[in-house]
Protein backbone atom coordinates (compact mmCIF):
# COMPACT_ATOMS: atom_id res chain seq x y z
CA UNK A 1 21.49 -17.71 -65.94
CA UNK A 2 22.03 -21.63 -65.09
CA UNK A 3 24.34 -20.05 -62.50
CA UNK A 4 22.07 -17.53 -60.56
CA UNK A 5 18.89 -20.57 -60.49
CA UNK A 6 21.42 -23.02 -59.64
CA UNK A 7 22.18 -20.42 -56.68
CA UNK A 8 18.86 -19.91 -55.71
CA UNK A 9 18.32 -23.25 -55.44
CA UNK A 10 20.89 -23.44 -52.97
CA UNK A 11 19.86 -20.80 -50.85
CA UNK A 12 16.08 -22.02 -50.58
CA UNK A 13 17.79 -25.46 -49.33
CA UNK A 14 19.93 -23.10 -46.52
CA UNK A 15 16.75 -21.51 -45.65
CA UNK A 16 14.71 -25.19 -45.20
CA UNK A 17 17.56 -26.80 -43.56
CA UNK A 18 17.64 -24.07 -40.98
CA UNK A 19 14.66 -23.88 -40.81
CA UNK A 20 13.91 -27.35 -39.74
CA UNK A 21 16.47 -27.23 -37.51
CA UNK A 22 15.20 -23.89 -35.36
CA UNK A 23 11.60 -26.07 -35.28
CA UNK A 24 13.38 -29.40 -34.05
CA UNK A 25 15.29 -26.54 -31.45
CA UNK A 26 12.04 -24.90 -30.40
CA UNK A 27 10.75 -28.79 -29.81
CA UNK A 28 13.05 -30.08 -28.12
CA UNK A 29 13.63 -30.68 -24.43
CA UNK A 30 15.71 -28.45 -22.78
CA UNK A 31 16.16 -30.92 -20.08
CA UNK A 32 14.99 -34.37 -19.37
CA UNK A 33 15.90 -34.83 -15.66
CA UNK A 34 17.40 -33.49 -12.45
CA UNK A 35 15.57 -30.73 -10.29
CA UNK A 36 13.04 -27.72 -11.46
CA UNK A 37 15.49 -24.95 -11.96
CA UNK A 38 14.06 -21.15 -10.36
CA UNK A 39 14.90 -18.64 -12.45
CA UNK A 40 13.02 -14.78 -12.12
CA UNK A 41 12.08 -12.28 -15.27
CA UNK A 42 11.94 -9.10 -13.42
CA UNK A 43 9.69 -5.85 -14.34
CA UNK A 44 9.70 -4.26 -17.52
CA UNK A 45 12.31 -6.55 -19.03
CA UNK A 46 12.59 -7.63 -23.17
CA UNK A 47 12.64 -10.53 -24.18
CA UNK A 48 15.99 -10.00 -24.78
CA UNK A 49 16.66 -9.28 -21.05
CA UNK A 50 14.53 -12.37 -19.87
CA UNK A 51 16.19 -14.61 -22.20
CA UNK A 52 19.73 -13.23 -20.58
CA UNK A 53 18.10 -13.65 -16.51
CA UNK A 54 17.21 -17.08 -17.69
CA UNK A 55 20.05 -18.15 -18.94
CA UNK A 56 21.95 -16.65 -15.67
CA UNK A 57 19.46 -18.52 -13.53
CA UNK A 58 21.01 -22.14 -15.02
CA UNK A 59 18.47 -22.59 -17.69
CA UNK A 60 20.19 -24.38 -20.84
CA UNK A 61 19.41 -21.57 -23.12
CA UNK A 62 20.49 -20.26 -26.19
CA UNK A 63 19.72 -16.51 -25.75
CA UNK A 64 19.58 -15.67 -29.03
CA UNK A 65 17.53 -18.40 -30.51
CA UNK A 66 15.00 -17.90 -28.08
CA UNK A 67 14.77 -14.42 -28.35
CA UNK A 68 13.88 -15.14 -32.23
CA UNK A 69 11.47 -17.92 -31.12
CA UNK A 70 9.73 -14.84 -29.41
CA UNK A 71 9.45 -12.59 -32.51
CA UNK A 72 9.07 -15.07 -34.96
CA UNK A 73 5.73 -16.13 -32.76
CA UNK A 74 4.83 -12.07 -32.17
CA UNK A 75 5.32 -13.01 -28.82
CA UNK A 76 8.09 -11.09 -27.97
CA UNK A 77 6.18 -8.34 -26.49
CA UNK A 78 4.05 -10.41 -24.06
CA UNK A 79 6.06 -11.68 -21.48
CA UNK A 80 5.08 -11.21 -18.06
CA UNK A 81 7.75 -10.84 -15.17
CA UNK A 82 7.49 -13.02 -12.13
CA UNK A 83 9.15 -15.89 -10.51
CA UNK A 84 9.48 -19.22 -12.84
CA UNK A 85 10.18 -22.72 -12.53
CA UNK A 86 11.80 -24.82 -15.70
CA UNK A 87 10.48 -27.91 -15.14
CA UNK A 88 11.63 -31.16 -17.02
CA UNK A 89 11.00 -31.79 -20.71
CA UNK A 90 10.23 -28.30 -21.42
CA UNK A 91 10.52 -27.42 -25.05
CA UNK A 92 11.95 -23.46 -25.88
CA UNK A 93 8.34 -22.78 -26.94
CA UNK A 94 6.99 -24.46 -24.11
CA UNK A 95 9.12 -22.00 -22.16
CA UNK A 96 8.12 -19.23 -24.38
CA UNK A 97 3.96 -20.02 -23.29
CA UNK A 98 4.37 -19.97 -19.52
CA UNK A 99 6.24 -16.76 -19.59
CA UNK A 100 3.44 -15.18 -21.59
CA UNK A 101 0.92 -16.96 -19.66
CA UNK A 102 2.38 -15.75 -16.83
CA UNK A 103 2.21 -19.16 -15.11
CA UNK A 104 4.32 -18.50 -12.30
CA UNK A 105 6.14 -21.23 -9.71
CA UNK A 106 3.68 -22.28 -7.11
CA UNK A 107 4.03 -22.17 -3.26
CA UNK A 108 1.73 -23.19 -0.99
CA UNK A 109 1.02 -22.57 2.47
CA UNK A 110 -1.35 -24.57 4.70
CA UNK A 111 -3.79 -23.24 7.40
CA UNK A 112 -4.42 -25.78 9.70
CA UNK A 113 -8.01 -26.41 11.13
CA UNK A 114 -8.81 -25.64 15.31
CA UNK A 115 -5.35 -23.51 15.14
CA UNK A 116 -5.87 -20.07 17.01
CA UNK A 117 -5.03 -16.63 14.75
CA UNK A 118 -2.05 -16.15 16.56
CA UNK A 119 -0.63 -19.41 14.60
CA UNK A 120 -1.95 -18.46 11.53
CA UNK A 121 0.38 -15.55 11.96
CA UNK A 122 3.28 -17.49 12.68
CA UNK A 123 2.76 -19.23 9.95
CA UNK A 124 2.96 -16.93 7.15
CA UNK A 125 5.77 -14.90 8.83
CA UNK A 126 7.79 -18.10 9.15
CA UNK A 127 7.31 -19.10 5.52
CA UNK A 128 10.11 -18.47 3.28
CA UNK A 129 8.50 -17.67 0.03
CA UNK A 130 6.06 -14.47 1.23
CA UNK A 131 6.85 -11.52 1.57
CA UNK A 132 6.18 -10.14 5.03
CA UNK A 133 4.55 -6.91 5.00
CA UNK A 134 2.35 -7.69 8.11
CA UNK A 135 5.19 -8.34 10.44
CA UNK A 136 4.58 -4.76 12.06
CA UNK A 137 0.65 -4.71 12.23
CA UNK A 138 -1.22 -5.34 14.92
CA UNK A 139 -4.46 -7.67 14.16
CA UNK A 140 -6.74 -4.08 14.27
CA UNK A 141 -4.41 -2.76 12.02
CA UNK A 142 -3.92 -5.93 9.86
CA UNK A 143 -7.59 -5.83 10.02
CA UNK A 144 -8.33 -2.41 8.35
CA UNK A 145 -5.36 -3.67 5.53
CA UNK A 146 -7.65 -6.13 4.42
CA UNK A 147 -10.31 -4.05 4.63
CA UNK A 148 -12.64 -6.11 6.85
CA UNK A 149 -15.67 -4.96 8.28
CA UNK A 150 -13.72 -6.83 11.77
CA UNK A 151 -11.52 -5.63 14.23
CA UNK A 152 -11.02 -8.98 16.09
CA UNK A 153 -9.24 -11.44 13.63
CA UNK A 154 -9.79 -14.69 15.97
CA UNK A 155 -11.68 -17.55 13.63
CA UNK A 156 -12.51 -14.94 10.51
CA UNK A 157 -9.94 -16.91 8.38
CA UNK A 158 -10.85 -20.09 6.62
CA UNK A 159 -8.30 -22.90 7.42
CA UNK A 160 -7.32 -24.03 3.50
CA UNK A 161 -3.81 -24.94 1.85
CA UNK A 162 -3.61 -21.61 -0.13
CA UNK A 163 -1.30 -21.02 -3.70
CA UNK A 164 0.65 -17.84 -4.48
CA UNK A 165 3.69 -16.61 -6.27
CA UNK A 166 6.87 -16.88 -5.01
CA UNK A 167 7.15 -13.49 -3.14
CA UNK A 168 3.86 -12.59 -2.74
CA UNK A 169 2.74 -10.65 0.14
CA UNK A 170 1.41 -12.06 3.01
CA UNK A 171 -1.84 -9.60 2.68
CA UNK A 172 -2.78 -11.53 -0.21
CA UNK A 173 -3.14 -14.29 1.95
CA UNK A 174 -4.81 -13.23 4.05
CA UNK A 175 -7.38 -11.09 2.18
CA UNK A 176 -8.10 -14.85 0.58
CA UNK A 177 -8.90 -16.84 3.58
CA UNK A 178 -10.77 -14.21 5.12
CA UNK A 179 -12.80 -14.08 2.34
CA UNK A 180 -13.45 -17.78 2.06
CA UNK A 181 -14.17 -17.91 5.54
CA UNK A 182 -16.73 -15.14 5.05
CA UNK A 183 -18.11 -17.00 2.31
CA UNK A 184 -18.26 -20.29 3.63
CA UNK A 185 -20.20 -18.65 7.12
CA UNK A 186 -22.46 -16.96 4.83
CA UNK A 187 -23.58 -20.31 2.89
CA UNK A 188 -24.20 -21.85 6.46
CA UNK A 189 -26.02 -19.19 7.76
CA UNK A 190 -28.41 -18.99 5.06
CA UNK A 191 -29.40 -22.84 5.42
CA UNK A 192 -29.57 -22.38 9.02
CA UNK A 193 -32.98 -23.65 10.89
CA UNK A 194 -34.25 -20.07 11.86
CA UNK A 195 -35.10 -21.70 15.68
CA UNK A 196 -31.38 -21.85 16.59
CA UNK A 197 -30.02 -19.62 19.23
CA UNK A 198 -27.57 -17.44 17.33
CA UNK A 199 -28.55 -13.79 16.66
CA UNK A 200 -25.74 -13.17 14.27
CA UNK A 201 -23.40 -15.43 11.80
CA UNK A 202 -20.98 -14.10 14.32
CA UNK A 203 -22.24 -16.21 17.29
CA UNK A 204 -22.52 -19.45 14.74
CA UNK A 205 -19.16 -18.63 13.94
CA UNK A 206 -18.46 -18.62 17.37
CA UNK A 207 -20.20 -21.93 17.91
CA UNK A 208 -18.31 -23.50 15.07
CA UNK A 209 -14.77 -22.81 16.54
CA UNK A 210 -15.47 -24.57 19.77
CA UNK A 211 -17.32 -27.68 18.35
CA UNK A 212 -13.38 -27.91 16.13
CA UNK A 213 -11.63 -27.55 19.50
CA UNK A 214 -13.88 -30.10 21.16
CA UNK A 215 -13.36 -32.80 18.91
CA UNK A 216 -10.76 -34.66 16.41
CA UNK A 217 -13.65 -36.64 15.43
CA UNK A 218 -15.58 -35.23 12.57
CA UNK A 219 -18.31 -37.79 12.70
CA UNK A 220 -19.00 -36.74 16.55
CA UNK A 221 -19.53 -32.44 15.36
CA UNK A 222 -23.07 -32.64 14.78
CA UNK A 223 -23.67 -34.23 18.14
CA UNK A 224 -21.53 -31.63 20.01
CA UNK A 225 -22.94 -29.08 18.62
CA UNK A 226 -26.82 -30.48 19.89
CA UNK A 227 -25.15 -30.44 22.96
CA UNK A 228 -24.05 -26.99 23.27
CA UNK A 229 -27.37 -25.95 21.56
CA UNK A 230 -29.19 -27.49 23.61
CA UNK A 231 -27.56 -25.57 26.57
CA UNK A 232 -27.91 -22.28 25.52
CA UNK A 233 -31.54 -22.74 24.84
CA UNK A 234 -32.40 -23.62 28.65
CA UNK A 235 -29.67 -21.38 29.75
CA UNK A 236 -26.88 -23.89 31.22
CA UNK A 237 -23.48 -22.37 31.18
CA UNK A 238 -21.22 -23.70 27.89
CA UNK A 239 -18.57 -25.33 30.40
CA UNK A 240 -16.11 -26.04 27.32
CA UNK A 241 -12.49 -26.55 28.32
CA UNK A 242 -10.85 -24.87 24.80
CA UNK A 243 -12.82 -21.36 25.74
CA UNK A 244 -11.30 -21.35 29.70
CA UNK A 245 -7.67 -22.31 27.69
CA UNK A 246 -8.32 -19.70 25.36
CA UNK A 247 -8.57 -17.12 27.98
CA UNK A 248 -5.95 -18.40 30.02
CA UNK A 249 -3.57 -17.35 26.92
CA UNK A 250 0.33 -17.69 27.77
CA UNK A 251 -0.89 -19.10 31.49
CA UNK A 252 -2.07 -22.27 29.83
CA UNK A 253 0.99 -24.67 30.70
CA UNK A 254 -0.64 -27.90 28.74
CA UNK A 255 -3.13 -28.46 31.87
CA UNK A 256 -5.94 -26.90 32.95
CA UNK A 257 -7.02 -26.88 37.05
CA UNK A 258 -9.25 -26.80 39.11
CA UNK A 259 -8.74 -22.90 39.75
CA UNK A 260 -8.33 -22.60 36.11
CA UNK A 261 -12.28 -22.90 35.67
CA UNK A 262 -13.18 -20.79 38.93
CA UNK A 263 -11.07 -18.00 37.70
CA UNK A 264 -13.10 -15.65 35.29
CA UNK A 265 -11.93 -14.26 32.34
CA UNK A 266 -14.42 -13.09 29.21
CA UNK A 267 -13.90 -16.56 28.28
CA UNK A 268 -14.54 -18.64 31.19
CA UNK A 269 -17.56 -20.29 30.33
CA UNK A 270 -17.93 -22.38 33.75
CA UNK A 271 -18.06 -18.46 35.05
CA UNK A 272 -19.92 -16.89 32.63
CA UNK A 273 -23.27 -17.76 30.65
CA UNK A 274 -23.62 -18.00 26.96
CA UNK A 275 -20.89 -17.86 24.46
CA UNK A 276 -17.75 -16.33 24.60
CA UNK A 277 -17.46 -12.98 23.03
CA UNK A 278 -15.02 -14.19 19.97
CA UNK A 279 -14.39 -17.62 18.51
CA UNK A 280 -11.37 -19.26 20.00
CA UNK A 281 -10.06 -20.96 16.81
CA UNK A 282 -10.10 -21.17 13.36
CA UNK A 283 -12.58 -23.55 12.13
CA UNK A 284 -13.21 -25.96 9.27
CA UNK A 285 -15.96 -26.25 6.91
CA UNK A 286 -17.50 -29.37 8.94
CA UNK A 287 -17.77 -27.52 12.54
CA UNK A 288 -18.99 -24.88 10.52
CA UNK A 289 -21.52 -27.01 9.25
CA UNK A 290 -22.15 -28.59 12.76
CA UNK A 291 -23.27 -25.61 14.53
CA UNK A 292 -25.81 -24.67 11.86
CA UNK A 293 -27.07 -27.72 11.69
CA UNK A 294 -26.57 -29.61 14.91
CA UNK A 295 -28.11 -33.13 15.65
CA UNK A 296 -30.89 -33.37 16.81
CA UNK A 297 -30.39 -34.87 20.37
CA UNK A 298 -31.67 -34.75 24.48
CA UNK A 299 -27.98 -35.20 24.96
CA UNK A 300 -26.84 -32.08 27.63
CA UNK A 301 -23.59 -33.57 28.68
CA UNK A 302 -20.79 -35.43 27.20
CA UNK A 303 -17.36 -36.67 28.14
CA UNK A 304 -14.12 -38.08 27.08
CA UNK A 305 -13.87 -41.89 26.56
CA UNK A 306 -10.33 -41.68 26.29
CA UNK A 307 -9.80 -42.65 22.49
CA UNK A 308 -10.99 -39.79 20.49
CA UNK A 309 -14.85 -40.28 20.91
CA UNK A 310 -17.37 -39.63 23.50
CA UNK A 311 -19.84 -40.53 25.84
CA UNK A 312 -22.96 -38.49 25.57
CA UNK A 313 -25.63 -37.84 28.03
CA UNK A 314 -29.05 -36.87 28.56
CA UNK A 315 -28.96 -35.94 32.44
CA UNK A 316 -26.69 -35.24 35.05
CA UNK A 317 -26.79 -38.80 36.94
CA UNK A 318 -25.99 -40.29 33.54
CA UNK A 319 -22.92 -38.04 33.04
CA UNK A 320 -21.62 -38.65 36.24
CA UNK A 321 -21.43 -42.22 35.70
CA UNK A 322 -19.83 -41.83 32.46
CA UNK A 323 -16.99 -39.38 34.26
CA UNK A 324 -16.75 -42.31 37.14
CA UNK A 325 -15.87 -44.90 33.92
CA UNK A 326 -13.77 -43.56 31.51
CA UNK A 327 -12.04 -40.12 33.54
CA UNK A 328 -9.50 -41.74 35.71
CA UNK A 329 -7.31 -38.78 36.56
CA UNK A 330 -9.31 -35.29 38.52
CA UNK A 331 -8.23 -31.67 38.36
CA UNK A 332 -6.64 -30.72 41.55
């Protein structure tokens, strides 16, 4: 009988001891330093399976143990497949939480205010972590994929740095910043003073791309926008530089000419009155913001002062002054 207890005895202290060594495993850091190690659970695997992808991947892993970490949490069930990071001084059961979580490795991908569609495009296909489904559409047809009430894409994206799973698709992407930028148009447009010439958030939209081509200098937006404003509402042609460029697509050579601005094109707007018939970039929250709620100013003309801000005028004898100073070189 002294026998059997003393045996028990034993085994209960076999049980703690390993015991409290699986909890100081599950604790402890599976690294301390060096890089974030990638590793992928694909679809439909066990916990079994992930703990054998991990452990392929480079991840210092004891298979086993880990897979009864998982059922000795009830875990083992809930992992989600997707692509992974290990990142340093992560535990087993730290592990075992972002797989069920499903906190996946983060990429990121930047859309860059004033750039045209056509960038945005090159963008995402040139990005190694997407997957590009889009490569084949045209914008109409990338269009309809994302379901947009659009055909033209040009300045119906919202320039952002967006997050996303390694391999996501690139329709994801863009089903997110055209969204945003719909939202974002639609908060400006309802704040809008009702007197302003736009018929549509189209046309402020419009507006807002070619005060972010006009000008590096956010403080100068509001300003440019009176300006162009004030234009359309005695009917003075737009004369904006970025519109002619737009239109003069692969022509544009990194100058723009004399018979640049006498030859028409849809977007010529030293040709042709009002605004052009699509935005010419994508922009940013603050030209959005400009062309809904422009300064209040006499100022019809403005001009270059050569260091990123710019010389604004009331009247034509004004302006040419200002060209006189601070232009020194003509189009030929």
């Amino acid at each position: 009988m002294a026998f059997i207890k003393k045996l028990l005895v034993t085994g209960v202290i076999v049980v703690v001891v390993a015991g409290s060594g699986f909890s100081y495993w599950a604790k402890r850091p599976l690294t301390t330093a060096g890089p974030e190690i990638p590793f992928t659970i694909e679809p439909g695997s066990g916990v079994g399976a992930a703990a054998q992808q991990m452990a392929k991947a480079g991840v210092p892993l004891n298979p086993q143990l880990f897979n009864v970490l998982a059922r000795l949490t009830g875990e083992a069930g809930r992992i989600k497949a997707g692509s992974y990071e290990l990142k340093p001084n992560t535990s087993p059961r730290r592990l075992l939480s972002q797989l069920v979580r499903g906190e996946f490795a983060q990429e990121a991908v930047t859309i860059v205010e004033g750039w045209t569609f056509r960038q945005m495009r090159a963008a995402l296909a040139a990005h190694p972590r997407l997957r590009h489904d889009t490569v084949q559409l045209s914008d109409e047809e990338l269009m309809k994929k994302i379901s947009s009430d659009y055909t033209q894409p040009e300045g119906l994206f919202f320039p952002d740095t967006y997050l996303f799973a390694k391999g996501s698709s690139e329709l994801a992407i863009y089903r997110q910043a055209h969204q945003a930028m719909l939202e974002h148009l639609k908060a400006a447009w309802e704040t809008r003073d009702p007197s302003l010439p736009y018929k549509t958030p189209y046309e402020a939209l419009t507006m807002a791309s070619i005060i972010e081509k006009e000008t590096g200098q956010k403080s100068e937006r509001g300003m440019i926008a009176g300006v162009f404003v004030n234009r359309l509402r005695v009917g003075m042609m737009l004369q904006t530089d970025p519109a002619v460029i737009y239109g003069m697509g692969e022509r544009y050579a990194g100058d723009i000419r004399k018979k640049d601005l006498q030859t028409d094109t849809p977007y010529n707007t030293y040709t042709r009155a009002g605004l052009p018939p699509t935005p010419i970039s994508l922009p940013g929250v603050q030209s959005l913001a400009a062309a809904l709620a422009p300064a209040q100013t006499q100022a019809l003309y403005f001009v270059s002062r050569g260091d990123g801000t710019s010389q604004f005028s009331d009247n034509l004898n004004d302006h040419n002054r200002a060209v006189n100073q601070y232009q020194r070189r003509t189009r030929q």
